[in-house]
Protein backbone atom coordinates (compact mmCIF):
# COMPACT_ATOMS: atom_id res chain seq x y z
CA UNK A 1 -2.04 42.76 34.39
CA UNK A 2 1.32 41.40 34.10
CA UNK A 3 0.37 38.45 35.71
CA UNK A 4 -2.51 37.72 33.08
CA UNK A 5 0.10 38.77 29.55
CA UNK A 6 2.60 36.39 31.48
CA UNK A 7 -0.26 33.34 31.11
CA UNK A 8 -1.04 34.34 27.84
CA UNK A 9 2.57 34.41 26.35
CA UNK A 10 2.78 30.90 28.16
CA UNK A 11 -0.27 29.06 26.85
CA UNK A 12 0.66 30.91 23.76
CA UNK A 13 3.88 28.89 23.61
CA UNK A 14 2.38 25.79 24.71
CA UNK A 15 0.11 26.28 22.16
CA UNK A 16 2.13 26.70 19.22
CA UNK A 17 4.94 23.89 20.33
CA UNK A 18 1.72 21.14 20.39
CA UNK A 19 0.45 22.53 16.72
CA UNK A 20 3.95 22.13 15.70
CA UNK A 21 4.22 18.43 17.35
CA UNK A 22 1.01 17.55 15.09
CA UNK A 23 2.30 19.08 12.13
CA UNK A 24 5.62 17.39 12.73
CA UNK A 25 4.29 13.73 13.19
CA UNK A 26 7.01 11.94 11.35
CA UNK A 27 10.86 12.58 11.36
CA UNK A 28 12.43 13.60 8.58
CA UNK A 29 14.60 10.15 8.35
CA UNK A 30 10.85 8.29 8.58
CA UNK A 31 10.07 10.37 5.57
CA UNK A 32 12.59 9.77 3.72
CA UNK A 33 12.36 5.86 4.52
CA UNK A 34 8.88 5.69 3.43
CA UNK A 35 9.70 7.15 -0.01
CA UNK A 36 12.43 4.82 -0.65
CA UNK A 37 9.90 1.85 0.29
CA UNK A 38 6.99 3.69 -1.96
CA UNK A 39 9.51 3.36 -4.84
CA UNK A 40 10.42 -0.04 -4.46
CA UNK A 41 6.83 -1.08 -4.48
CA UNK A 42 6.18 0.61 -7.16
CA UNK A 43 8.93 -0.27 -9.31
CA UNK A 44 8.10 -4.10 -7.90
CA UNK A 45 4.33 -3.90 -7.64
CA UNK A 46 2.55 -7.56 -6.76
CA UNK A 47 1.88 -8.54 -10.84
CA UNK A 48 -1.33 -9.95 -10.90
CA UNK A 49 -0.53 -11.10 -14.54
CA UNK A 50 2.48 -13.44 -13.53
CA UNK A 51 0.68 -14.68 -10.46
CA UNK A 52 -2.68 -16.24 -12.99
CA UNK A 53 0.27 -17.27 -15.49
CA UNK A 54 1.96 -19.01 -13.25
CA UNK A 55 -0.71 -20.52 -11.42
CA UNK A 56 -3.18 -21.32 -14.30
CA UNK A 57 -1.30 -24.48 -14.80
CA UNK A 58 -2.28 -26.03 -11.48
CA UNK A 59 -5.90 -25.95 -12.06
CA UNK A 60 -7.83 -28.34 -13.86
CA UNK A 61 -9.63 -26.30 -16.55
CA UNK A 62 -8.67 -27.32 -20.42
CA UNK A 63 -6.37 -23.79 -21.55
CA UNK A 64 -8.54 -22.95 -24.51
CA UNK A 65 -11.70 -22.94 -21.92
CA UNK A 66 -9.55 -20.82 -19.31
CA UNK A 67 -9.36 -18.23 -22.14
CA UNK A 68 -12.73 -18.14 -22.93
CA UNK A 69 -13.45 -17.76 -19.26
CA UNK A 70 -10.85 -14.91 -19.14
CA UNK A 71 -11.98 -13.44 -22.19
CA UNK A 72 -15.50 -13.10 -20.95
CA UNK A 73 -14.62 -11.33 -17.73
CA UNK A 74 -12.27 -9.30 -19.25
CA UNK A 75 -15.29 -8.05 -21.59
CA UNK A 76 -17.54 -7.58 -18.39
CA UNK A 77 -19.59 -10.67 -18.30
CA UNK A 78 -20.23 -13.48 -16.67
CA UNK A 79 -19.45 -16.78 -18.13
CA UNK A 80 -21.26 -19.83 -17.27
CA UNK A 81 -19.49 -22.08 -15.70
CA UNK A 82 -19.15 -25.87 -14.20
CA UNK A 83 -19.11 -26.59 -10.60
CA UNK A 84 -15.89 -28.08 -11.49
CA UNK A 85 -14.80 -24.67 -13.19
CA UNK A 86 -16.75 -22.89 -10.42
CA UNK A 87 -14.29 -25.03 -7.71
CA UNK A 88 -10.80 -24.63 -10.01
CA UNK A 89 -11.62 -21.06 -10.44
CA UNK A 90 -11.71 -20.13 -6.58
CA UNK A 91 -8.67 -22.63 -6.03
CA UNK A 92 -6.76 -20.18 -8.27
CA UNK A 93 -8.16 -17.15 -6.57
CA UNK A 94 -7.15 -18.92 -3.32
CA UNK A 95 -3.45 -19.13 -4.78
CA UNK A 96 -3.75 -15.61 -6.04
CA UNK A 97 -4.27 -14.38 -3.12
CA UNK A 98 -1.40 -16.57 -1.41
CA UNK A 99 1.08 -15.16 -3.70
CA UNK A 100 0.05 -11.46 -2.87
CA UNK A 101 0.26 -12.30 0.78
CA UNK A 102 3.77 -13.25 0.43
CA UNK A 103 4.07 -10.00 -1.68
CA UNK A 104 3.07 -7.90 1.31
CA UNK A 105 4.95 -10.12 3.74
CA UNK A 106 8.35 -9.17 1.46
CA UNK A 107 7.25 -5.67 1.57
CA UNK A 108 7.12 -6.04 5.34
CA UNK A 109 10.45 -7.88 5.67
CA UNK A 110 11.95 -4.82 3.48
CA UNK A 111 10.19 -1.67 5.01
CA UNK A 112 11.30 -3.38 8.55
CA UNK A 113 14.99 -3.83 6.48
CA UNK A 114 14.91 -0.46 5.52
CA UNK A 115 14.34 1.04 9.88
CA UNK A 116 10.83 1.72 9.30
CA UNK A 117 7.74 -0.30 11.34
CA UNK A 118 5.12 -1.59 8.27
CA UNK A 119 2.57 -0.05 10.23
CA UNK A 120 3.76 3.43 9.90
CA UNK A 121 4.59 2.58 6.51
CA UNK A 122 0.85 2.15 5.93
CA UNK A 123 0.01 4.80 7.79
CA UNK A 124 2.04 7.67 5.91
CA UNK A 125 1.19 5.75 2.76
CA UNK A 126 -2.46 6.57 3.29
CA UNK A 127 -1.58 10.06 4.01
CA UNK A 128 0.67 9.95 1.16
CA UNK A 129 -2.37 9.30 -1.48
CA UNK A 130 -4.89 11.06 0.28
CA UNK A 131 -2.99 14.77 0.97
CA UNK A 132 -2.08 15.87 -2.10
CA UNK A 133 -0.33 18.80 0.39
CA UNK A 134 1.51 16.19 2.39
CA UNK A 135 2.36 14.41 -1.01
CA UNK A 136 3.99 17.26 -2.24
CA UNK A 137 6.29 17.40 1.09
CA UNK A 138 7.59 13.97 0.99
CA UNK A 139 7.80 14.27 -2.99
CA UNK A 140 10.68 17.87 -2.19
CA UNK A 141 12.35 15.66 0.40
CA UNK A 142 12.88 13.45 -2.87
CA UNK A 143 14.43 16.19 -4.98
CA UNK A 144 16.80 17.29 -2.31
C-alpha cells in the first residue's frame, strides 16, 4: 500500500513539473525581449506607401497613367494594361518586395541585437496574435 501512494505521489510530481515546463516555454527575459521587438515593429512597420513612392520613379510608366492604374486597383478593379505596363508593374512589385526583405532582414539584425533568436521571435509572435490568453501575459509583463 505504501509502496503504491509512494508511486503515485512520484508520478504525481513528475507530472505536474512537465505541465509546468510546457506552460513555462519561454523565460521571462525572452518575454520581455519579444515585446520590446513587437513594439519596435510596430512603431517602424515596413511602409508599403514609401516603398511604391520611392520606387515608382524607376519604372517606365508615364505618372498620370501610374495613377490611373493605382486608382483602379484601389477601387477593386482591374485595369487593362500594356505588356509594357504588365512588365514595369511586376518590376516594381519585384522591388517592393526587395525593400520588405531588407525590412525583415533589419528586424532580424535587431531582434538578434536585442538577445533574442528571430526564430523564436516568430514563434512567440504567432502565439502572441493567436492566444488572446497568452497575449494578455506578455501584455502584464509590459505594465510591470
Amino acid at each position: 500500500m505504501k509502496i503504491k501512494l509512494f508511486y503515485m505521489l512520484f508520478f504525481t510530481i513528475l507530472t505536474s513539473n512537465a505541465i509546468a515546463q510546457v506552460k513555462e516555454k519561454y523565460s521571462q527575459k525572452e518575454l520581455q525581449t519579444f515585446l520590446k521587438v513587437y513594439k519596435h515593429s510596430i512603431d517602424k512597420p515596413f511602409d508599403i506607401v514609401k516603398s511604391m513612392q520611392n520606387n515608382a520613379s524607376k519604372i517606365n510608366i508615364p505618372e498620370a497613367r501610374f495613377s490611373e492604374i493605382l486608382q483602379a486597383q484601389f477601387a477593386g478593379n482591374t485595369p487593362s494594361l500594356t505588356d509594357i505596363e504588365t512588365k514595369e508593374m511586376s518590376k516594381l512589385k519585384m522591388m517592393m518586395e526587395e525593400d520588405e526583405l531588407v525590412y525583415t532582414e533589419n528586424l532580424k539584425k535587431y531582434t538578434i541585437a536585442q538577445g533574442l533568436i528571430y526564430s523564436k521571435y516568430k514563434e512567440i509572435e504567432k502565439q502572441y496574435n493567436s492566444d488572446l490568453k497568452f497575449q494578455r501575459k506578455i501584455n502584464r509583463l509590459n505594465q510591470k
